[in-house]
PDB file of N, CA and C in Angstrom:
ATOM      1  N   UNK A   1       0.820  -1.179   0.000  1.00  0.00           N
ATOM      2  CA  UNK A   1       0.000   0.000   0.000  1.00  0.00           C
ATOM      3  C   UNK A   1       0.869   1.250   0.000  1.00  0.00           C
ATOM      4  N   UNK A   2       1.909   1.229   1.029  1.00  0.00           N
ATOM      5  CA  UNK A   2       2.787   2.317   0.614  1.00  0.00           C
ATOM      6  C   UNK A   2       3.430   2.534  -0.440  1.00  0.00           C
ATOM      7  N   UNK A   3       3.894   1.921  -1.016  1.00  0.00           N
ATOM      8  CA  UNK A   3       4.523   2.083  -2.287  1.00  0.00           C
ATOM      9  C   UNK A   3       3.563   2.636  -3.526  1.00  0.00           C
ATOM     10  N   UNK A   4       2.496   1.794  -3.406  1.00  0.00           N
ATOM     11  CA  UNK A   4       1.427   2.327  -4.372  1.00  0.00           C
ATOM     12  C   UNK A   4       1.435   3.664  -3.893  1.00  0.00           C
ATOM     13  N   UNK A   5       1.155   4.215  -2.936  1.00  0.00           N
ATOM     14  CA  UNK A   5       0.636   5.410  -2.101  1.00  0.00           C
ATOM     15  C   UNK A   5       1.924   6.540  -2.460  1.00  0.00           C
ATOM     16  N   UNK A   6       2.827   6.142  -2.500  1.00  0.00           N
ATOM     17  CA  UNK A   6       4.347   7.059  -2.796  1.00  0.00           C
ATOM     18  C   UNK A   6       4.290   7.627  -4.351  1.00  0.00           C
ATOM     19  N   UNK A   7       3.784   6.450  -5.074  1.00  0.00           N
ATOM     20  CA  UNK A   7       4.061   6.486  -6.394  1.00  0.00           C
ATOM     21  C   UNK A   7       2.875   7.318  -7.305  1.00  0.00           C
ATOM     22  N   UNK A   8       1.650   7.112  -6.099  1.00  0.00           N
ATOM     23  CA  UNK A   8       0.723   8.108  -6.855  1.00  0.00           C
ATOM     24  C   UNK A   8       1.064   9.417  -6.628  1.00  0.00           C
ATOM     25  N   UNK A   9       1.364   9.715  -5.160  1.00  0.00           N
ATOM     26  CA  UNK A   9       1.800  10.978  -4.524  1.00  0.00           C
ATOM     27  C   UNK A   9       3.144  11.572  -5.718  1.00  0.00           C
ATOM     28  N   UNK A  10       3.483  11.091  -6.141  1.00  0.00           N
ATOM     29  CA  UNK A  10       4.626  11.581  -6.478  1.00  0.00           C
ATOM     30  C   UNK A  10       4.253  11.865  -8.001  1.00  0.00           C
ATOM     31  N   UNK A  11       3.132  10.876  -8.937  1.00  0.00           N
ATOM     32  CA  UNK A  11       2.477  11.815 -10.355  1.00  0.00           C
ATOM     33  C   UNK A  11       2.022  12.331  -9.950  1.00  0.00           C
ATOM     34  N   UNK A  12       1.008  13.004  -8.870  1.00  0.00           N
ATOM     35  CA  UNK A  12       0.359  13.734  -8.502  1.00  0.00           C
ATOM     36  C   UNK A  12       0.835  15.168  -8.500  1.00  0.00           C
ATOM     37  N   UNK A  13       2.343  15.203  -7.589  1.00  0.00           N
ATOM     38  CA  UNK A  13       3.475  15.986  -8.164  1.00  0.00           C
ATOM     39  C   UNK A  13       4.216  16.453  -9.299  1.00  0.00           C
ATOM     40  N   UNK A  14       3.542  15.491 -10.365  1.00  0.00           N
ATOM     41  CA  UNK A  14       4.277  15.215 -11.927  1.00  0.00           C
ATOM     42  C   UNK A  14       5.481  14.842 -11.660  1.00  0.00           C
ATOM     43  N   UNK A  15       5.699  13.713 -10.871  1.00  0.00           N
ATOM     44  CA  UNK A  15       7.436  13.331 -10.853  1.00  0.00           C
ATOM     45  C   UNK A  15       6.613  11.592 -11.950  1.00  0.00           C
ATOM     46  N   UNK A  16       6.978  11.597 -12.993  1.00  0.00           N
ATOM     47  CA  UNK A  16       7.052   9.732 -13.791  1.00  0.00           C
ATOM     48  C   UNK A  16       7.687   8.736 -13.388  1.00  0.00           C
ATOM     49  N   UNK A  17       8.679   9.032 -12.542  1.00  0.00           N
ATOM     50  CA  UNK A  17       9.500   8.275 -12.742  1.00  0.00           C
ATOM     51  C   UNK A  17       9.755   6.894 -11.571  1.00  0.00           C
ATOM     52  N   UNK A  18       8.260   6.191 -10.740  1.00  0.00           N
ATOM     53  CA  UNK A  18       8.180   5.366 -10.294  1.00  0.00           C
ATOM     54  C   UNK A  18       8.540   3.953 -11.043  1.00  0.00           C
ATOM     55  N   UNK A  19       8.749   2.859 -10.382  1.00  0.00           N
ATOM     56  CA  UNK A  19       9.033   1.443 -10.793  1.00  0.00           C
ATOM     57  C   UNK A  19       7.893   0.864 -11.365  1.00  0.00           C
ATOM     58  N   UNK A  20       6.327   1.522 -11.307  1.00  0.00           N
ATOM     59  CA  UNK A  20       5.383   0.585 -11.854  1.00  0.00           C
ATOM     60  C   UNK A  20       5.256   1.223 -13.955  1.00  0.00           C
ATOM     61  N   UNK A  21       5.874   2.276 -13.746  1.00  0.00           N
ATOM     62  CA  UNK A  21       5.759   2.692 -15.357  1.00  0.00           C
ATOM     63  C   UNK A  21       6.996   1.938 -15.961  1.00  0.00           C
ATOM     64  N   UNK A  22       7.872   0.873 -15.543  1.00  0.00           N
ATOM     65  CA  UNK A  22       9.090   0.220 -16.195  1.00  0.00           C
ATOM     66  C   UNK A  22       8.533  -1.201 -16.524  1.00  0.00           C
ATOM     67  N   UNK A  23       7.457  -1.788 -15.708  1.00  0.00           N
ATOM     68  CA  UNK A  23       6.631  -2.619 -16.066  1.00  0.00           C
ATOM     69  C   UNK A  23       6.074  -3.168 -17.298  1.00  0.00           C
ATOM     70  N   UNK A  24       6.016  -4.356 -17.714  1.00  0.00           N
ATOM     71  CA  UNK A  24       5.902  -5.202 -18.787  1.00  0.00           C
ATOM     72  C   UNK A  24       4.965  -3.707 -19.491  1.00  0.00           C
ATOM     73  N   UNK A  25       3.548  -3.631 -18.581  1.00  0.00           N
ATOM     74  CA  UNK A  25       1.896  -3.101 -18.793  1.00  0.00           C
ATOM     75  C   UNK A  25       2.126  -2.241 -17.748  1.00  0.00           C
ATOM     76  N   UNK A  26       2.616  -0.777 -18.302  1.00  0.00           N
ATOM     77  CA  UNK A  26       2.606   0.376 -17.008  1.00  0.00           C
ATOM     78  C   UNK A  26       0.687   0.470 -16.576  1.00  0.00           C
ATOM     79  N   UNK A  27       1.436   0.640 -15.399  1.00  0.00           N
ATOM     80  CA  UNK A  27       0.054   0.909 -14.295  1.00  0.00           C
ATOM     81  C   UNK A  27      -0.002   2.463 -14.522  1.00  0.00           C
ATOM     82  N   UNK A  28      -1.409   2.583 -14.643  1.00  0.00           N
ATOM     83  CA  UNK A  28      -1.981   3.817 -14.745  1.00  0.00           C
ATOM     84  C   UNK A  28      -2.078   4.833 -13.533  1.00  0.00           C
ATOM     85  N   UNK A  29      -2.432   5.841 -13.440  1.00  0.00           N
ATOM     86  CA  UNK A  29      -2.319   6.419 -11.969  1.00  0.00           C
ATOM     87  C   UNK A  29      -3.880   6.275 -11.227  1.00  0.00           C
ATOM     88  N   UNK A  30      -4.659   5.938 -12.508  1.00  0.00           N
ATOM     89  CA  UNK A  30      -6.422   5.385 -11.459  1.00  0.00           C
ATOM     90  C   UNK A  30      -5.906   4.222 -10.821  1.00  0.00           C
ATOM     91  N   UNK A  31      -5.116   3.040 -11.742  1.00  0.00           N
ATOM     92  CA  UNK A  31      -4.801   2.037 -11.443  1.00  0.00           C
ATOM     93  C   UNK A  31      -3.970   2.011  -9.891  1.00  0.00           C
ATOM     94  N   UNK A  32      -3.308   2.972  -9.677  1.00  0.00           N
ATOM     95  CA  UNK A  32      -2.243   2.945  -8.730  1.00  0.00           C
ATOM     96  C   UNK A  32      -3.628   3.515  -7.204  1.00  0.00           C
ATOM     97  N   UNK A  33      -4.852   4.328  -7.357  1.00  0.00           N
ATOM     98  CA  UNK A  33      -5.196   4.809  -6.930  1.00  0.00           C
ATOM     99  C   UNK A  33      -5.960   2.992  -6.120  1.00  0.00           C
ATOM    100  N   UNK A  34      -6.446   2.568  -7.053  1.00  0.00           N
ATOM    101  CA  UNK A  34      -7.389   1.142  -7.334  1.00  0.00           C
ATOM    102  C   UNK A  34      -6.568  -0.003  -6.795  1.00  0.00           C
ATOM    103  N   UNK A  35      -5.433  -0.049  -6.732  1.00  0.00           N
ATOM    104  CA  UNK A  35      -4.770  -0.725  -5.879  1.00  0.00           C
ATOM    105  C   UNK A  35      -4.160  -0.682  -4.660  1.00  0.00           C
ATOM    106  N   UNK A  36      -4.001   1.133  -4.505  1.00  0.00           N
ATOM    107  CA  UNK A  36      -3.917   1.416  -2.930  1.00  0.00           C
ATOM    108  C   UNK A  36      -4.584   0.911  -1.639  1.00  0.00           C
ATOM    109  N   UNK A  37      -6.059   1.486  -2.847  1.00  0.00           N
ATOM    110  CA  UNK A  37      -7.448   0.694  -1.758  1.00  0.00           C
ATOM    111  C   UNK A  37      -7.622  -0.325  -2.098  1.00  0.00           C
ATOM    112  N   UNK A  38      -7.378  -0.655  -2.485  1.00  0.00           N
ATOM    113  CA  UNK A  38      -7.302  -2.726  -2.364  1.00  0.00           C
ATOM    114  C   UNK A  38      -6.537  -3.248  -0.872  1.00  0.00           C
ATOM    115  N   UNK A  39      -5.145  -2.740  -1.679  1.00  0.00           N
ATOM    116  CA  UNK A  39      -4.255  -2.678  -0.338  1.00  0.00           C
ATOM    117  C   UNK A  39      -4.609  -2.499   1.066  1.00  0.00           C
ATOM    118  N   UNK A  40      -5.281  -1.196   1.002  1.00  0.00           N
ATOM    119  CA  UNK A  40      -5.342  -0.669   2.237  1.00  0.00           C
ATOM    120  C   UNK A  40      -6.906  -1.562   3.036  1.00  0.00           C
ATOM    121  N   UNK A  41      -7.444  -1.857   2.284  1.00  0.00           N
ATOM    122  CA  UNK A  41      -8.872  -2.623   2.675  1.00  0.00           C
ATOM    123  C   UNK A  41      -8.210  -4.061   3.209  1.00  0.00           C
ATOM    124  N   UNK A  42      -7.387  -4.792   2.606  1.00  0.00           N
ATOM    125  CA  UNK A  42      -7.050  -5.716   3.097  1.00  0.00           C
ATOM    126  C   UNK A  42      -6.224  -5.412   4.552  1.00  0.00           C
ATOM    127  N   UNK A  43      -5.128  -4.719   4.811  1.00  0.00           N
ATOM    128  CA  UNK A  43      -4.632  -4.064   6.020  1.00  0.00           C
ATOM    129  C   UNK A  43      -5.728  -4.215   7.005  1.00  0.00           C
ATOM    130  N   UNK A  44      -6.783  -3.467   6.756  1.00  0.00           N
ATOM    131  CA  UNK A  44      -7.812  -3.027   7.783  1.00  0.00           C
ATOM    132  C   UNK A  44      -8.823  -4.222   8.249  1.00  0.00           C
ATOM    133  N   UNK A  45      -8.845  -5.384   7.297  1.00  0.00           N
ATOM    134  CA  UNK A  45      -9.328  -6.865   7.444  1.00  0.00           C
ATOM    135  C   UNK A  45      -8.765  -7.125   8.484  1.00  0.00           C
ATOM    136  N   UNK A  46      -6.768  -7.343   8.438  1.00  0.00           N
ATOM    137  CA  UNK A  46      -6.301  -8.261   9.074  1.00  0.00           C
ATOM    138  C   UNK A  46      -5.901  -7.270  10.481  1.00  0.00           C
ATOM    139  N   UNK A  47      -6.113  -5.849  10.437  1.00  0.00           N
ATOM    140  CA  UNK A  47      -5.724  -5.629  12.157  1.00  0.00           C
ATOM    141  C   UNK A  47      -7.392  -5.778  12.921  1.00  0.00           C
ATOM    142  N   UNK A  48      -8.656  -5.834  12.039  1.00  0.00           N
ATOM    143  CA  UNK A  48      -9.904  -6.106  12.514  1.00  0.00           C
ATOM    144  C   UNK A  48      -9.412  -8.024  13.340  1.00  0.00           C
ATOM    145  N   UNK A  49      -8.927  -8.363  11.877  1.00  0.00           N
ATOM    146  CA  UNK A  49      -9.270 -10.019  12.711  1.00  0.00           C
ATOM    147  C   UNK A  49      -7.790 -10.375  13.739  1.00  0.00           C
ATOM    148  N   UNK A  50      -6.839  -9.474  13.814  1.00  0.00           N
ATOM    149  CA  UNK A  50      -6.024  -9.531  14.734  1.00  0.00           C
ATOM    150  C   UNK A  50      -6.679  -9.597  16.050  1.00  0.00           C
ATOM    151  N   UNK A  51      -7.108  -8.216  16.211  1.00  0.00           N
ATOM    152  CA  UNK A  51      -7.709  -7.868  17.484  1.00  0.00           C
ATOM    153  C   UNK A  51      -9.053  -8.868  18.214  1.00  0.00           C
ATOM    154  N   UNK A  52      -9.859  -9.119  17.000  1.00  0.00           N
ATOM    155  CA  UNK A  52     -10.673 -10.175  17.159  1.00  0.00           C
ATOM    156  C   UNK A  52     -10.289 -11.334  17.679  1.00  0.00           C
ATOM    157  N   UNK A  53      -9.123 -11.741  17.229  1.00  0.00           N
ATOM    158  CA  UNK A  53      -8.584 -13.256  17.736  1.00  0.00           C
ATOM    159  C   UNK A  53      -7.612 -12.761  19.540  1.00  0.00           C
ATOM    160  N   UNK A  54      -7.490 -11.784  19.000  1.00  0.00           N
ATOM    161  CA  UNK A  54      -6.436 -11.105  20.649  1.00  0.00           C
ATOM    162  C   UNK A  54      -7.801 -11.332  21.863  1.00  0.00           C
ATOM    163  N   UNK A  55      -8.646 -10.693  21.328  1.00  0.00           N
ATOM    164  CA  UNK A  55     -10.022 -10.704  22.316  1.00  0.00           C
ATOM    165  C   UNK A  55     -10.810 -12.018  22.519  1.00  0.00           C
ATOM    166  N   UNK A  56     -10.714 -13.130  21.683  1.00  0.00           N
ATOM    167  CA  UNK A  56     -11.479 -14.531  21.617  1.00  0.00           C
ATOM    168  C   UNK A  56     -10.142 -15.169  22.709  1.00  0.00           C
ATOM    169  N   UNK A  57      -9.113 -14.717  22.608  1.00  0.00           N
ATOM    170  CA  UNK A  57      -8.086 -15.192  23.260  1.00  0.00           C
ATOM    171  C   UNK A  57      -7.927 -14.840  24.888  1.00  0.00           C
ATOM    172  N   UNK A  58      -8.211 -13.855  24.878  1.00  0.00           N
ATOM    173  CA  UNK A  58      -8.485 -13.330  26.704  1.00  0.00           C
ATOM    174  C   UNK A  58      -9.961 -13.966  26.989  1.00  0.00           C
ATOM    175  N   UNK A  59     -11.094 -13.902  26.247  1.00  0.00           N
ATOM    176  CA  UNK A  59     -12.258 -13.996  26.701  1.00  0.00           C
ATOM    177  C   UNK A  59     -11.666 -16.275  27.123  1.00  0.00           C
ATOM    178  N   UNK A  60     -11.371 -16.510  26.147  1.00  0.00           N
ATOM    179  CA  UNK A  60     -10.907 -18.287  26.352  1.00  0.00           C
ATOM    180  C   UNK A  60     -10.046 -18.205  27.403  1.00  0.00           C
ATOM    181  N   UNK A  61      -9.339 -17.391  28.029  1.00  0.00           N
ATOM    182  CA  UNK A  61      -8.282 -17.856  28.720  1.00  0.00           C
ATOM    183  C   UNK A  61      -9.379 -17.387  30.178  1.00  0.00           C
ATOM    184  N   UNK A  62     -10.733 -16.203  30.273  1.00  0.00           N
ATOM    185  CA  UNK A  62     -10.862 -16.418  31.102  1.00  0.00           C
ATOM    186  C   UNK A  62     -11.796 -17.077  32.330  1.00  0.00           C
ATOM    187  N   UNK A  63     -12.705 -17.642  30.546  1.00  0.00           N
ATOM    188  CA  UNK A  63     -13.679 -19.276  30.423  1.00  0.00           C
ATOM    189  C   UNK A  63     -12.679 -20.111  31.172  1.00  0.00           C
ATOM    190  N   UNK A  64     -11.381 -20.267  30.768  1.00  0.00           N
ATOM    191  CA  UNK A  64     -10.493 -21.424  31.501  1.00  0.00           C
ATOM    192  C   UNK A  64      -9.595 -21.344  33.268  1.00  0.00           C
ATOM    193  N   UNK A  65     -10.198 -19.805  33.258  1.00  0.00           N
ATOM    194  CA  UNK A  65      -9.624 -19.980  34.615  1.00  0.00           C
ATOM    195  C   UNK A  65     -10.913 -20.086  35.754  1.00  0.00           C
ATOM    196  N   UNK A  66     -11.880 -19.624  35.097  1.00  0.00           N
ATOM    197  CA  UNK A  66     -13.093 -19.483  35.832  1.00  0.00           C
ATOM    198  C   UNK A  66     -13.334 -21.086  35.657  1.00  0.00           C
ATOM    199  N   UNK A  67     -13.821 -21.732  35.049  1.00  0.00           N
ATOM    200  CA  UNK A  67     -13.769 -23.415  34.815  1.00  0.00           C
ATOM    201  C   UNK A  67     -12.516 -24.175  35.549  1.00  0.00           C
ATOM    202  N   UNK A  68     -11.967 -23.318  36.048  1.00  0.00           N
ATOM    203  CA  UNK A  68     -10.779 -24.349  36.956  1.00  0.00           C
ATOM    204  C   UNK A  68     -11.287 -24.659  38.096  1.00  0.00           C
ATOM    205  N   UNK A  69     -11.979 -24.086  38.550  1.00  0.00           N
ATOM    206  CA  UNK A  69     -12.674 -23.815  39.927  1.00  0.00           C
ATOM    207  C   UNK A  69     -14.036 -24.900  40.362  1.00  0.00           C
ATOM    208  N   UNK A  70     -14.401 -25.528  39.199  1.00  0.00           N
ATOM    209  CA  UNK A  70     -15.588 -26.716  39.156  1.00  0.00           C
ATOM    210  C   UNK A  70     -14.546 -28.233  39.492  1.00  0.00           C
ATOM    211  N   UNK A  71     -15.087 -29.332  40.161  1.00  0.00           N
ATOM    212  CA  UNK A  71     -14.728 -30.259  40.520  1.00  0.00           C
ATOM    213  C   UNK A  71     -15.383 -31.380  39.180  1.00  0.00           C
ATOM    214  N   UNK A  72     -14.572 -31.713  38.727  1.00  0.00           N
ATOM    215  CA  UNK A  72     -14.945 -32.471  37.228  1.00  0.00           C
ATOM    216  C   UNK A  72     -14.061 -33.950  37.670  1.00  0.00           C
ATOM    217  N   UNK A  73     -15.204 -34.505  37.725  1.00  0.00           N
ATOM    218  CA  UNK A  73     -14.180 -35.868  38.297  1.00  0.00           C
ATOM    219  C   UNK A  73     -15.628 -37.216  37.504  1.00  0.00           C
ATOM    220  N   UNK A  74     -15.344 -38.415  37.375  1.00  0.00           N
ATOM    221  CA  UNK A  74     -15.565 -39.737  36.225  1.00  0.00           C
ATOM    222  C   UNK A  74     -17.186 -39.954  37.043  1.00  0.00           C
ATOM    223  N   UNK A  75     -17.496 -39.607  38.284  1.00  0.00           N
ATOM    224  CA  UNK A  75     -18.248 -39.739  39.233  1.00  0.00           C
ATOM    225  C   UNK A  75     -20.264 -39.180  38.628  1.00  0.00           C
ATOM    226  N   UNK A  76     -20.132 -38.608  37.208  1.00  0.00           N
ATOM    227  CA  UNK A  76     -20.316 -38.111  36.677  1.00  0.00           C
ATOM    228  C   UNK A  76     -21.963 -39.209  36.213  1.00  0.00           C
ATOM    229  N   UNK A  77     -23.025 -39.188  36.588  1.00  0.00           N
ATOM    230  CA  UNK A  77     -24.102 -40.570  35.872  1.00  0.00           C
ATOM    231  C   UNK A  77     -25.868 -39.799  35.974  1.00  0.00           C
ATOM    232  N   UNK A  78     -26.300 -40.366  34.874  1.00  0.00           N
ATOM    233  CA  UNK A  78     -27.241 -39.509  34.389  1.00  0.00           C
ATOM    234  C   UNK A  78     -28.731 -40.831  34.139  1.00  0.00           C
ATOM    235  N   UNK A  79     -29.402 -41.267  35.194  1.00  0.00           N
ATOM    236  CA  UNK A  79     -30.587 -42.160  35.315  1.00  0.00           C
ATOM    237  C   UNK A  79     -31.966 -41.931  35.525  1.00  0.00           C
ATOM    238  N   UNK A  80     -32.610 -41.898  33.831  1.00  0.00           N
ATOM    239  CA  UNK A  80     -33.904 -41.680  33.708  1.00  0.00           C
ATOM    240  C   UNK A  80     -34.452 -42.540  34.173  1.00  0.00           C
ATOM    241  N   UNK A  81     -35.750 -42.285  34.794  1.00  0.00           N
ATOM    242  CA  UNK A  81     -36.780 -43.158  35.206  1.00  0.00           C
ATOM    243  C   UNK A  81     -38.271 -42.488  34.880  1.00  0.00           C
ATOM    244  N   UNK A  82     -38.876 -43.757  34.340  1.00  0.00           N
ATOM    245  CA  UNK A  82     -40.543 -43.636  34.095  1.00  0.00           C
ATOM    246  C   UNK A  82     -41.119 -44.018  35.338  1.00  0.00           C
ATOM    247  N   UNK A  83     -41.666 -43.165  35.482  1.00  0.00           N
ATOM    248  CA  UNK A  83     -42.973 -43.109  36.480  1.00  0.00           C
ATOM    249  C   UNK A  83     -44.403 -43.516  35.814  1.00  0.00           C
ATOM    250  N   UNK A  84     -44.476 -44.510  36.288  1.00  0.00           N
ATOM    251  CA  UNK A  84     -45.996 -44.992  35.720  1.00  0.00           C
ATOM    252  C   UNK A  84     -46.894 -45.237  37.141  1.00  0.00           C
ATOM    253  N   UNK A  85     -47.935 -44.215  37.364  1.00  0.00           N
ATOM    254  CA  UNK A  85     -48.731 -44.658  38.588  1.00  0.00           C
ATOM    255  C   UNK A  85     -49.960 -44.417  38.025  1.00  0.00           C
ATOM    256  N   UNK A  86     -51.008 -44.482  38.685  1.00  0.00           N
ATOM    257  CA  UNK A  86     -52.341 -44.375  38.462  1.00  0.00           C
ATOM    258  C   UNK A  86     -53.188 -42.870  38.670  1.00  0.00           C
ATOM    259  N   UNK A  87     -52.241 -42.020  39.518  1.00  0.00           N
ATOM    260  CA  UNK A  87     -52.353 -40.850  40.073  1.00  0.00           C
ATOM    261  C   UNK A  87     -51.619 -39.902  39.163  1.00  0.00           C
ATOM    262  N   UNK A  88     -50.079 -40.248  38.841  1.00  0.00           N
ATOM    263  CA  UNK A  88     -49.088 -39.920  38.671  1.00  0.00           C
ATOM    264  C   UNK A  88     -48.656 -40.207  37.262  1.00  0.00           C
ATOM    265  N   UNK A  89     -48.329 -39.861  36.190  1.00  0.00           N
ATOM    266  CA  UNK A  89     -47.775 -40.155  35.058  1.00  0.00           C
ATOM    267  C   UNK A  89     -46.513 -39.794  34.610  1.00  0.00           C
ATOM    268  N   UNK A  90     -45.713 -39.801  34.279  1.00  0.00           N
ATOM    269  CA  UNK A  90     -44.403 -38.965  34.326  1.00  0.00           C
ATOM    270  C   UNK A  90     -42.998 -39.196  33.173  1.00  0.00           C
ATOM    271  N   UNK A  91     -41.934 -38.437  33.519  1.00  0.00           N
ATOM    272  CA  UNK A  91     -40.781 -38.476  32.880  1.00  0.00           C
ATOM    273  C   UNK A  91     -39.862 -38.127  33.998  1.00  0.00           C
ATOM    274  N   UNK A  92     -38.733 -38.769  34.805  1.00  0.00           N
ATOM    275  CA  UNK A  92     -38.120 -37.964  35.674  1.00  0.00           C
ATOM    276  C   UNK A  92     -36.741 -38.296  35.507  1.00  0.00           C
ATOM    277  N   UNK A  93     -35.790 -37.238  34.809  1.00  0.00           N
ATOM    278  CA  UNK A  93     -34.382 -36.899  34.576  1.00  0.00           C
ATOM    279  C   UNK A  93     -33.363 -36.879  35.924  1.00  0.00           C
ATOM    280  N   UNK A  94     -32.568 -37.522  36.265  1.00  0.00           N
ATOM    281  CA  UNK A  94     -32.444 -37.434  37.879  1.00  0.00           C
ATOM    282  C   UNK A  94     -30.083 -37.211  36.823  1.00  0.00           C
ATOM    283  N   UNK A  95     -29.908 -36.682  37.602  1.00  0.00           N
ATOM    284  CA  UNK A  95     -28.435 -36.117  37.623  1.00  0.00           C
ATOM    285  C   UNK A  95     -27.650 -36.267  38.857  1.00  0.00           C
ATOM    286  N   UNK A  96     -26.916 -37.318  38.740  1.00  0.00           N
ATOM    287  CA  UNK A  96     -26.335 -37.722  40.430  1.00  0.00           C
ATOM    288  C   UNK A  96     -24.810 -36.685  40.020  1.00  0.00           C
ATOM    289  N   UNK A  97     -24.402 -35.704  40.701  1.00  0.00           N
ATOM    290  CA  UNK A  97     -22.600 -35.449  41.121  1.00  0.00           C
ATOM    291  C   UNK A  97     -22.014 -36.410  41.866  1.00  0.00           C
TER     292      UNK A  97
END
């Protein structure tokens, strides 16, 4: 992006004499304008998803310290039982720790 950005700045000045006019297919100065912001749009992607991943990264680290603090042990058993009475009809989910 800088370079594009130098090289327009500088026809802009009427100086020609950048590295993209020595080129097979000289780049035009819209062209140089059209690739700045290309440039520069992509830049602004990757410090967006920098920061994004910097922040998914504190928010995980502090899911994992707060989750240190639960007792997670194999002890762990989960026994449905139907209730069938005459009074009573049912579904009952029972969760032993």
């Amino acid at each position: 992006m800088n370079s594009y950005r130098k090289a327009y700045k500088r026809r802009l000045n009427g100086f020609f004499d950048d590295e993209y006019l020595e080129t097979e297919i000289p780049i035009t100065t819209e062209q140089l304008l059209i690739g700045m912001e290309f440039h520069k749009n992509y830049r602004d992607i990757a410090i967006i998803l920098a920061a994004l991943s910097y922040m998914l990264n504190i928010l995980e680290a502090n899911v994992s310290a707060h989750l240190l603090q639960f007792n997670v042990n194999d002890d762990l058993s989960v026994s449905p039982n139907i209730i069938i009475d005459q009074e009573t009809t049912g579904f009952r989910l029972a969760v032993k720790f």
